[in-house]
N, C-alpha and C. Protein backbone atom coordinates (compact mmCIF):
# COMPACT_ATOMS: atom_id res chain seq x y z
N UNK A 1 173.41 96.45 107.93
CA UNK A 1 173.97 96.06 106.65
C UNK A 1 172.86 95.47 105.79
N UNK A 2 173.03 95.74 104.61
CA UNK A 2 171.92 95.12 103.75
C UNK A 2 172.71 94.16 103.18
N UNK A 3 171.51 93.71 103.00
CA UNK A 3 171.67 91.83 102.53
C UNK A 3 171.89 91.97 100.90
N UNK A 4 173.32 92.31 100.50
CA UNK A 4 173.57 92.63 99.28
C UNK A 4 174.04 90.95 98.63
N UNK A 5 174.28 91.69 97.21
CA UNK A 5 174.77 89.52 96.51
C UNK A 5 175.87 89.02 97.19
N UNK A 6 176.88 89.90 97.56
CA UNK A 6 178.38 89.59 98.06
C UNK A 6 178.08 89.02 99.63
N UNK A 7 176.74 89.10 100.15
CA UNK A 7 176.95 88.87 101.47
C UNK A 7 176.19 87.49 101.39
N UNK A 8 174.60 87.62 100.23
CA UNK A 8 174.42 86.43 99.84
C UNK A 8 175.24 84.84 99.53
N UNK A 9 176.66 85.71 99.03
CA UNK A 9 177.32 84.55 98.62
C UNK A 9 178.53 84.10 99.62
N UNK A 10 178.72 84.68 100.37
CA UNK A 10 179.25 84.55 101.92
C UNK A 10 178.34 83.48 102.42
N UNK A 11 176.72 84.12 102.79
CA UNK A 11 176.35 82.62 103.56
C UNK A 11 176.08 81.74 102.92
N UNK A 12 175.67 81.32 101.76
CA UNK A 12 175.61 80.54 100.58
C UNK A 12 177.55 79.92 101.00
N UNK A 13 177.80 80.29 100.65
CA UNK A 13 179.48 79.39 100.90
C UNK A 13 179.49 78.64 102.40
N UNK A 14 179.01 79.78 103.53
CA UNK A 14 179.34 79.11 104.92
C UNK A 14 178.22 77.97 104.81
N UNK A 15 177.44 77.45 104.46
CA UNK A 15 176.16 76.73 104.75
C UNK A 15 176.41 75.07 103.32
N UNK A 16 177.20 75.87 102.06
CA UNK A 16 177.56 74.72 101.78
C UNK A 16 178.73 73.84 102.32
N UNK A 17 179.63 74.62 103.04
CA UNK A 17 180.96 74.18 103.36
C UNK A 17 180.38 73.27 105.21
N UNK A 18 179.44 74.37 105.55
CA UNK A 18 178.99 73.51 106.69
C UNK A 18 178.08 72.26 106.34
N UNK A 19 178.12 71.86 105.44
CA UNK A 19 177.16 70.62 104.74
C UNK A 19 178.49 69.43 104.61
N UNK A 20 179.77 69.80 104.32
CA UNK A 20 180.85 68.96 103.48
C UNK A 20 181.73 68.67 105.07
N UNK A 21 181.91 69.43 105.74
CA UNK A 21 182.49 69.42 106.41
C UNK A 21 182.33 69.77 108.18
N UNK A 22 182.12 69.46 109.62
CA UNK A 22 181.94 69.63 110.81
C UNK A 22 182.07 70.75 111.21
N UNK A 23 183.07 71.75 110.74
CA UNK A 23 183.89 73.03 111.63
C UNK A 23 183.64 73.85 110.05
N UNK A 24 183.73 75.44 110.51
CA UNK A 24 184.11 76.22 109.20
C UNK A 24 184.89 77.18 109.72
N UNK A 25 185.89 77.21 109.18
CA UNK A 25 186.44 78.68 109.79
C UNK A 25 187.04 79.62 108.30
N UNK A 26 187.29 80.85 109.09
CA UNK A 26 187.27 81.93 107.40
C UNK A 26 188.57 81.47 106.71
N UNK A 27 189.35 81.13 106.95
CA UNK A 27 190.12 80.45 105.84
C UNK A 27 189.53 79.43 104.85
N UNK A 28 188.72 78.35 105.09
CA UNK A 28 187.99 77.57 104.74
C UNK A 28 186.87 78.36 103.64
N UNK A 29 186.62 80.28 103.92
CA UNK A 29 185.85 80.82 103.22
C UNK A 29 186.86 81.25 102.19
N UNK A 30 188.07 81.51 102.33
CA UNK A 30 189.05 82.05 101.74
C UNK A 30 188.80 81.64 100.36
N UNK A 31 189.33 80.47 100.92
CA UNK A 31 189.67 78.98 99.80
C UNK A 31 188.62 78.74 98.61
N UNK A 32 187.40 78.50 99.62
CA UNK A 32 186.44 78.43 98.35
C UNK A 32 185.90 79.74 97.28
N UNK A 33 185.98 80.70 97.86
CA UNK A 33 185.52 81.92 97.12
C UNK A 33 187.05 82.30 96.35
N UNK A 34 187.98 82.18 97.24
CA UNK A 34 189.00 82.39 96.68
C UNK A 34 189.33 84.11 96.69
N UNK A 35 189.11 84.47 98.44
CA UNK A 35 189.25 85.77 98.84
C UNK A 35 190.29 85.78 99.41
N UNK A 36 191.23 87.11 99.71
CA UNK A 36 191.95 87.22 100.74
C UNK A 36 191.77 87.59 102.38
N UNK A 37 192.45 86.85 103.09
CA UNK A 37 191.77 86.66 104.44
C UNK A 37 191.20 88.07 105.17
N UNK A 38 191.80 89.15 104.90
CA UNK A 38 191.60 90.47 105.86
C UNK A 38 189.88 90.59 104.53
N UNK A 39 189.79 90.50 103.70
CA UNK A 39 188.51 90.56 103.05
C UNK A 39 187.99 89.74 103.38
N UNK A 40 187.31 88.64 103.79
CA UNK A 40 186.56 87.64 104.24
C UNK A 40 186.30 88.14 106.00
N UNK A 41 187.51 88.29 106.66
CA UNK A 41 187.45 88.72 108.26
C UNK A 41 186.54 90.36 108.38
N UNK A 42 186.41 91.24 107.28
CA UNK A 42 186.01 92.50 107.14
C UNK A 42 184.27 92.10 107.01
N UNK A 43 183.95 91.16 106.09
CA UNK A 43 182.65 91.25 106.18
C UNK A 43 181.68 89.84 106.62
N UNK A 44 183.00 89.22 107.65
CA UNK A 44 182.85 88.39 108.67
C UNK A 44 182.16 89.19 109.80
N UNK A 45 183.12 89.90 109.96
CA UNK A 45 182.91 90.71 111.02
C UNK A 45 181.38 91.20 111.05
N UNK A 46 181.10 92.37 109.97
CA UNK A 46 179.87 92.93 109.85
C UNK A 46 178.93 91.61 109.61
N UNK A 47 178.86 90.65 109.02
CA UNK A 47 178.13 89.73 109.55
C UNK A 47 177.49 89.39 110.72
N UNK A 48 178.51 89.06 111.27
CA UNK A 48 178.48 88.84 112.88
C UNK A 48 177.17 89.97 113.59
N UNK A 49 178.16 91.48 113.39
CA UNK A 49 177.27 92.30 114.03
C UNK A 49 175.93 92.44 113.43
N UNK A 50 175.76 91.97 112.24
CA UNK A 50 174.04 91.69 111.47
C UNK A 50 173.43 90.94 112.23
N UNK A 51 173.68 89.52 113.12
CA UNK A 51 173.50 88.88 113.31
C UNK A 51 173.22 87.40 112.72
N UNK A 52 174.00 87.94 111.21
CA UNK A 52 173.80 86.52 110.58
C UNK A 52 174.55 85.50 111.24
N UNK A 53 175.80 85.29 111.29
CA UNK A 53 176.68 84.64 111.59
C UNK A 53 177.32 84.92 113.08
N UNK A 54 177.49 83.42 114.03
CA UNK A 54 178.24 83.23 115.26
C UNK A 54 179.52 82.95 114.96
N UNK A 55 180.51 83.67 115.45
CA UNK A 55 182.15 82.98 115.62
C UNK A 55 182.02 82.19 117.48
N UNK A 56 182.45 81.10 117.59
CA UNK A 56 183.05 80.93 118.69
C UNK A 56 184.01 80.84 119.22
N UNK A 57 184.79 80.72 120.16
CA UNK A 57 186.05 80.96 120.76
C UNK A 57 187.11 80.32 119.84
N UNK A 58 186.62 79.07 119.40
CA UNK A 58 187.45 77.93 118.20
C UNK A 58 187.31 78.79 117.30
N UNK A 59 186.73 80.02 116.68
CA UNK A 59 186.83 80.45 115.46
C UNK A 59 185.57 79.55 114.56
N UNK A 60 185.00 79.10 115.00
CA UNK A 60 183.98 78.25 113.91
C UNK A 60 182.82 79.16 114.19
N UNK A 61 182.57 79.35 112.77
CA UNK A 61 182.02 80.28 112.32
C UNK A 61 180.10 79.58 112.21
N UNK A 62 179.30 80.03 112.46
CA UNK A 62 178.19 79.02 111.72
C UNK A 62 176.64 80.29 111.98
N UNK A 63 175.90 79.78 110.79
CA UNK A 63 174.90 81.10 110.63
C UNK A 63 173.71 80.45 111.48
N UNK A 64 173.43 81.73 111.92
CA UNK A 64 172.58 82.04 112.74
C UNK A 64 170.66 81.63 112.22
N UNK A 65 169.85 81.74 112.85
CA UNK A 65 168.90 81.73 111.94
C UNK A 65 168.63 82.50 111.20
N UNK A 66 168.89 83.40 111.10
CA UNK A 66 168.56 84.96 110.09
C UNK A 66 169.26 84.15 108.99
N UNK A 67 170.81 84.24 109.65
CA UNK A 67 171.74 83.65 108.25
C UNK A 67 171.40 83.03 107.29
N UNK A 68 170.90 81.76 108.43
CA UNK A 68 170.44 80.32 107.72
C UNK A 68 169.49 80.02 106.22
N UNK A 69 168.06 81.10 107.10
CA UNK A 69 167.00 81.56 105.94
C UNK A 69 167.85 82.21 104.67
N UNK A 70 168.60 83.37 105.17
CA UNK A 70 169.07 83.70 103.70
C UNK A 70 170.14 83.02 102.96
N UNK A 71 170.80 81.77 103.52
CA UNK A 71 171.62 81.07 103.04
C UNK A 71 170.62 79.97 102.24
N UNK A 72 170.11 79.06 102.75
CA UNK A 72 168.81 77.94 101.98
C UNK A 72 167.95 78.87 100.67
N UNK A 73 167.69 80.47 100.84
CA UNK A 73 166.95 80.62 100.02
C UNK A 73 167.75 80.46 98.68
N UNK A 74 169.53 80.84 98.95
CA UNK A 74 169.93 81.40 97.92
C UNK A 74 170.32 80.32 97.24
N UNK A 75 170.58 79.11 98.26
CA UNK A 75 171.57 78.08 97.91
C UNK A 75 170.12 77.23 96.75
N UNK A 76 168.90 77.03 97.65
CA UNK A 76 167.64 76.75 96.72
C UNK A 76 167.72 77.48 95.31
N UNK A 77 167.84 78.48 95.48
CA UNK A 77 168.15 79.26 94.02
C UNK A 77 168.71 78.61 93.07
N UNK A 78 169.88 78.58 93.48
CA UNK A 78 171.12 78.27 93.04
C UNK A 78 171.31 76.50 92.35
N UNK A 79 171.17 76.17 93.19
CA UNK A 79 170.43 74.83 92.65
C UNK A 79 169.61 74.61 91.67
N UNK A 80 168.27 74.64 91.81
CA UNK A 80 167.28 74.35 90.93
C UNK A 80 167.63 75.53 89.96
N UNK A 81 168.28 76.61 89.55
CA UNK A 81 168.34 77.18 88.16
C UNK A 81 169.47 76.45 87.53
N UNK A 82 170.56 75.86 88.54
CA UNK A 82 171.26 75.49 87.64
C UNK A 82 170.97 73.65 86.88
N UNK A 83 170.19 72.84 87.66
CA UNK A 83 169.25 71.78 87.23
C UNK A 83 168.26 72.22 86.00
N UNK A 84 167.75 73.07 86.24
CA UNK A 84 167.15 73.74 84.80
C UNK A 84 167.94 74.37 83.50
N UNK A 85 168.70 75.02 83.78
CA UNK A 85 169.67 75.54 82.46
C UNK A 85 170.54 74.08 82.14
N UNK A 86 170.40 73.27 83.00
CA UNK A 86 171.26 71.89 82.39
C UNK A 86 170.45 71.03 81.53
N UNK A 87 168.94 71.57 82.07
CA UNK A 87 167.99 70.47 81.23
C UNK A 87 167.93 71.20 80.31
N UNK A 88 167.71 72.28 80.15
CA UNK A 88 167.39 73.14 79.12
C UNK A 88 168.38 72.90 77.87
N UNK A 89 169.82 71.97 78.24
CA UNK A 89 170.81 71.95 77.34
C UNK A 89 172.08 72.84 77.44
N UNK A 90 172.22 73.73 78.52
CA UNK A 90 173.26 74.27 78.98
C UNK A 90 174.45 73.17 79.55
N UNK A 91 175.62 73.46 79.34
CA UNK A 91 176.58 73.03 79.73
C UNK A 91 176.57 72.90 81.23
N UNK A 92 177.23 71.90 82.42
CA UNK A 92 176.87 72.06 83.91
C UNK A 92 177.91 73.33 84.35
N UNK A 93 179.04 73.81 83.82
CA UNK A 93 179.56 74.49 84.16
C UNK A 93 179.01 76.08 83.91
N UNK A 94 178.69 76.06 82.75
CA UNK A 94 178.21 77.26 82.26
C UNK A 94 176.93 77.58 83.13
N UNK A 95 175.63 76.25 83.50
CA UNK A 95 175.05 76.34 84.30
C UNK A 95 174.67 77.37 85.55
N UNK A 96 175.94 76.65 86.14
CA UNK A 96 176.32 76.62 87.67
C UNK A 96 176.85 78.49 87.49
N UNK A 97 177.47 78.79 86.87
CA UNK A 97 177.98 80.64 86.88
C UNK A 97 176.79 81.08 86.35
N UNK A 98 175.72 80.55 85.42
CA UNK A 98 175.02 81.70 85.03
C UNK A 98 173.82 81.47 86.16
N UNK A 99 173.49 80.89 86.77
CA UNK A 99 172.91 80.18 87.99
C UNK A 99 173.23 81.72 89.00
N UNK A 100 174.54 81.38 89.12
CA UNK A 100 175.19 82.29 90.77
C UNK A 100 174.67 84.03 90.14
N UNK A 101 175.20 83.86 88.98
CA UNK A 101 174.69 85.16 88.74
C UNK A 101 172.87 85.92 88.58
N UNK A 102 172.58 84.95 88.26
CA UNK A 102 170.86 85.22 88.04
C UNK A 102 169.82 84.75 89.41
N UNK A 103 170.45 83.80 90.57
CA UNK A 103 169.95 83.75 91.68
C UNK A 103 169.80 84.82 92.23
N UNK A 104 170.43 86.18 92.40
CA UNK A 104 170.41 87.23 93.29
C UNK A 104 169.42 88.67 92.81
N UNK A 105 169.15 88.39 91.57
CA UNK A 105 168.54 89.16 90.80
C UNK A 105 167.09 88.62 90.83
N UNK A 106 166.69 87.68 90.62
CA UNK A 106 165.10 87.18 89.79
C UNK A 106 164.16 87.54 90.98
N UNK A 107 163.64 87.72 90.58
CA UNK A 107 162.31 87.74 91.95
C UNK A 107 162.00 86.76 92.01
N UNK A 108 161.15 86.55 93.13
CA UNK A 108 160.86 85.36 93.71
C UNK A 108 159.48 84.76 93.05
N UNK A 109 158.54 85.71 92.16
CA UNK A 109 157.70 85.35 91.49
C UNK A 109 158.14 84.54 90.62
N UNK A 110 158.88 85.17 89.64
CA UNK A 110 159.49 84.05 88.37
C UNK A 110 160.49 83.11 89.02
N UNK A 111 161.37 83.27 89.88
CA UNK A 111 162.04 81.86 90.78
C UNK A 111 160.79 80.92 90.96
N UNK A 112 159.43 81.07 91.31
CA UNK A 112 158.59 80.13 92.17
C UNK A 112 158.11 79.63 90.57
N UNK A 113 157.80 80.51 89.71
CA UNK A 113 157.41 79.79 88.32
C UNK A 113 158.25 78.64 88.18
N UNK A 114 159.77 79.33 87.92
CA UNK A 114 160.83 78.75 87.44
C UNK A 114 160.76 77.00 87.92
N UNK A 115 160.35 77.51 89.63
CA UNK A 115 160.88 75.78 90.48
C UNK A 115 159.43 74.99 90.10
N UNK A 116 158.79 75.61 90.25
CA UNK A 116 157.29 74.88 90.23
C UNK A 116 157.15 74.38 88.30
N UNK A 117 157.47 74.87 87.51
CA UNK A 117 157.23 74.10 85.88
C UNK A 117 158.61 73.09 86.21
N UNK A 118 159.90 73.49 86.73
CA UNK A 118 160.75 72.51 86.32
C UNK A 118 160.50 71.48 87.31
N UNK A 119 160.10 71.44 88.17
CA UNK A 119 159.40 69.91 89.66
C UNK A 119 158.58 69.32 88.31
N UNK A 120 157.50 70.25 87.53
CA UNK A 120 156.49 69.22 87.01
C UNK A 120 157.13 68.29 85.34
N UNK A 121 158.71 69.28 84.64
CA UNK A 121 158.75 68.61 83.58
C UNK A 121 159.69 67.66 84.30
N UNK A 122 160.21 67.49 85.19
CA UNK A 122 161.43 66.62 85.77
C UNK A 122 160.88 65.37 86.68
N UNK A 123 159.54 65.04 86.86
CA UNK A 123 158.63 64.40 87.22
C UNK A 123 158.29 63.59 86.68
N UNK A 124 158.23 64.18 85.30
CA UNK A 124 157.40 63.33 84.28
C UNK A 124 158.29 62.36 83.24
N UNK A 125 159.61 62.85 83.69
CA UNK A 125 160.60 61.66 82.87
C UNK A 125 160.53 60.34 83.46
């Protein structure tokens, strides 16, 4: 399976929800993405067999190291663009969606610009 945005934002969800809370299970993915369960269990599943993600017998779901890396890169993304479009004068909401949407796209050249000028103007306040 390739590591498309929809799967990006699968472990991006399991990795923030495993931050808020001890256990994750796919209802818990349901909720926040706001999927229906046989869609979340479908590319649970192929997860799994990627090896991003472990289910255990409890159903708690939690990413693997493969996962992990591509969960921190995206969630890093995701973050610091939306800290920047807020400084920049963007609304936090408007932020945060145009954030999810432009994390999966940018290359990592202009992402590393992006994090590295906004560390140095956010420093200097």
């Amino acid at each position: 399976m390739a590591i498309t945005e929809a799967v990006e934002n699968y472990l991006e969800t399991i990795l923030i929800l495993s931050q808020k809370q001890p256990d994750v299970h796919a209802i818990d993915i349901c909720s926040y993405l706001g999927y229906s369960r046989p869609t979340v269990s479908i590319i649970l599943k192929k997860m799994k067999d990627e090896g991003l993600v472990t289910v255990d017998d409890d159903n708690h779901i939690r990413l693997t190291d493969a996962g992990s890396i591509v969960a921190e890169r995206i969630y890093d993304r995701h973050t610091v663009l939306t800290d920047f479009f807020i400084h920049l004068g963007v609304s936090r909401d408007v932020a945060a969606e145009d954030a999810c949407m432009v994390e999966h796209d940018i290359s990592d050249e202009t992402f590393n610009c992006i994090k590295s000028h906004y560390k140095k103007i956010s420093n200097s306040k």
